[in-house]
N, C-alpha and C. Protein backbone atom coordinates (compact mmCIF):
# COMPACT_ATOMS: atom_id res chain seq x y z
N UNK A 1 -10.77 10.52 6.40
CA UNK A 1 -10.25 9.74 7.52
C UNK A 1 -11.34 9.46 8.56
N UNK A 2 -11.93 10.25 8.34
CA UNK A 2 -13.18 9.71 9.90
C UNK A 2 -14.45 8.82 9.21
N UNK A 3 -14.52 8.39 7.99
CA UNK A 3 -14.73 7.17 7.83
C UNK A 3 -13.72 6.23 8.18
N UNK A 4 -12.77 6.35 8.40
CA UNK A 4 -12.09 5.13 8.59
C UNK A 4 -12.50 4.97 10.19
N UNK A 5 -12.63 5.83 10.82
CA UNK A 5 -12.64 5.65 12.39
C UNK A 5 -13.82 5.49 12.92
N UNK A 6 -14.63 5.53 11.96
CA UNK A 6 -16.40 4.29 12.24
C UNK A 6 -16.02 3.45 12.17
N UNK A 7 -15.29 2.77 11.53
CA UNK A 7 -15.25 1.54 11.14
C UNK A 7 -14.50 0.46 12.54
N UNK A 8 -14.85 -0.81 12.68
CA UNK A 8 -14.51 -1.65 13.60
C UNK A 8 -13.23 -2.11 13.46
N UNK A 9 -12.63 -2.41 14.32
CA UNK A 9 -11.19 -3.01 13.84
C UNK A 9 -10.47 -3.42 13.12
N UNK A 10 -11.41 -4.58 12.64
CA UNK A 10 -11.64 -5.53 11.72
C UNK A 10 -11.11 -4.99 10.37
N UNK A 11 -12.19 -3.99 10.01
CA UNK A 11 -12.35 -3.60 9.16
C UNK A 11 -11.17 -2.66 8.48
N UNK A 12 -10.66 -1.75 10.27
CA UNK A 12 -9.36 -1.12 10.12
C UNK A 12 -8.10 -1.95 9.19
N UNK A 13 -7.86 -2.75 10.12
CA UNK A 13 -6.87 -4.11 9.73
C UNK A 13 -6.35 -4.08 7.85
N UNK A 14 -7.98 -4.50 7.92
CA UNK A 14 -8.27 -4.60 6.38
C UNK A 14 -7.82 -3.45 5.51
N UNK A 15 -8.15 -2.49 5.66
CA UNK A 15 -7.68 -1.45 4.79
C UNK A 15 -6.49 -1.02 5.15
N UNK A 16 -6.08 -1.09 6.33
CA UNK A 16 -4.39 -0.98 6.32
C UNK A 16 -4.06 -1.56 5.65
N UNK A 17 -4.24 -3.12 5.73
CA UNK A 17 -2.97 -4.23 4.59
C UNK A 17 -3.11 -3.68 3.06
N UNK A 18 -4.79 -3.28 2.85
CA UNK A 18 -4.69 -2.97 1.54
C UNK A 18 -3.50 -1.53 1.27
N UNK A 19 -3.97 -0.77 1.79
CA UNK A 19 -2.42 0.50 1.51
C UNK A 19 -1.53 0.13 1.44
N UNK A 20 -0.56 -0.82 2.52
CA UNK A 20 0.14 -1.01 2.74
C UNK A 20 0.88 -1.78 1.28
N UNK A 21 -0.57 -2.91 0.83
CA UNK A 21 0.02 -3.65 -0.05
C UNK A 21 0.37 -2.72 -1.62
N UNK A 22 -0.28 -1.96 -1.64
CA UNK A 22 -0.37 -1.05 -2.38
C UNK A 22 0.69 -0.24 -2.54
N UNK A 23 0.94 0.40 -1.34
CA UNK A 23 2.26 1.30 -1.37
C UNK A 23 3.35 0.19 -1.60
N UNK A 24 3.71 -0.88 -0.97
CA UNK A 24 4.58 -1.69 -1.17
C UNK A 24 4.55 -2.57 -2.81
N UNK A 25 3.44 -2.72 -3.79
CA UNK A 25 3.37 -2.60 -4.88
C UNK A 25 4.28 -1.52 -5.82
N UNK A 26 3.64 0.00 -5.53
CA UNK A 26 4.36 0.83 -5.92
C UNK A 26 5.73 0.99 -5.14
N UNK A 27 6.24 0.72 -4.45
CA UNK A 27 7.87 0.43 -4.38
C UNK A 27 8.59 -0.06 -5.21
N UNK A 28 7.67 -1.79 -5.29
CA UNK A 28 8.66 -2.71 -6.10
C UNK A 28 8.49 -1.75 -7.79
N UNK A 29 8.14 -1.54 -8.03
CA UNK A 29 7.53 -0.89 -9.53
C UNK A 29 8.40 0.05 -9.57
N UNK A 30 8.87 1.24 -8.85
CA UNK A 30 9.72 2.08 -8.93
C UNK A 30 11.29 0.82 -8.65
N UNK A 31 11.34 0.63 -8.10
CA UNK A 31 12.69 -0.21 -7.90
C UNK A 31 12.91 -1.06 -9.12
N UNK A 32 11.84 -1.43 -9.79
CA UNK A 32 12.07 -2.38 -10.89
C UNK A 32 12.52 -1.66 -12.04
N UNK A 33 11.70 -0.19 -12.36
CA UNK A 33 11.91 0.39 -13.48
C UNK A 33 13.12 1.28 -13.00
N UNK A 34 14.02 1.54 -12.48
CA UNK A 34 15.00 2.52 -11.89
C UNK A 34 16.15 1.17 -12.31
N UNK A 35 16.18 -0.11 -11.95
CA UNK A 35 17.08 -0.80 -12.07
C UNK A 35 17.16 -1.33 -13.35
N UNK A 36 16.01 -1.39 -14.47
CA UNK A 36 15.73 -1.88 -15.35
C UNK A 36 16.58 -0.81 -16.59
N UNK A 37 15.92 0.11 -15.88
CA UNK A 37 16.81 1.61 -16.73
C UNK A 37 18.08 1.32 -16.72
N UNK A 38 19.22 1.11 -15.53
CA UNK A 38 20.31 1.23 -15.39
C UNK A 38 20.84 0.06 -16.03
N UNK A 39 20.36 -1.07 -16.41
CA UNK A 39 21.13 -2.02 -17.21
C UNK A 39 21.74 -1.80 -18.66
């Protein structure tokens, strides 16, 4: 984590969306295979 907190805003930004998009990737993926199962 304290590489992340060198880093400029900018840069913050950036790697938030990436997690974010990431974790929100692995959501849809669990939601897909959980509903996919139940059919």
């Amino acid at each position: 984590m304290k590489m992340i907190q060198q880093l400029d805003d900018e840069d913050k930004q950036t790697i938030f969306k990436l997690i974010d998009k990431m974790l929100t990737n692995k959501k849809f993926k669990d939601f897909f295979s959980k509903n996919i199962a139940a059919l």
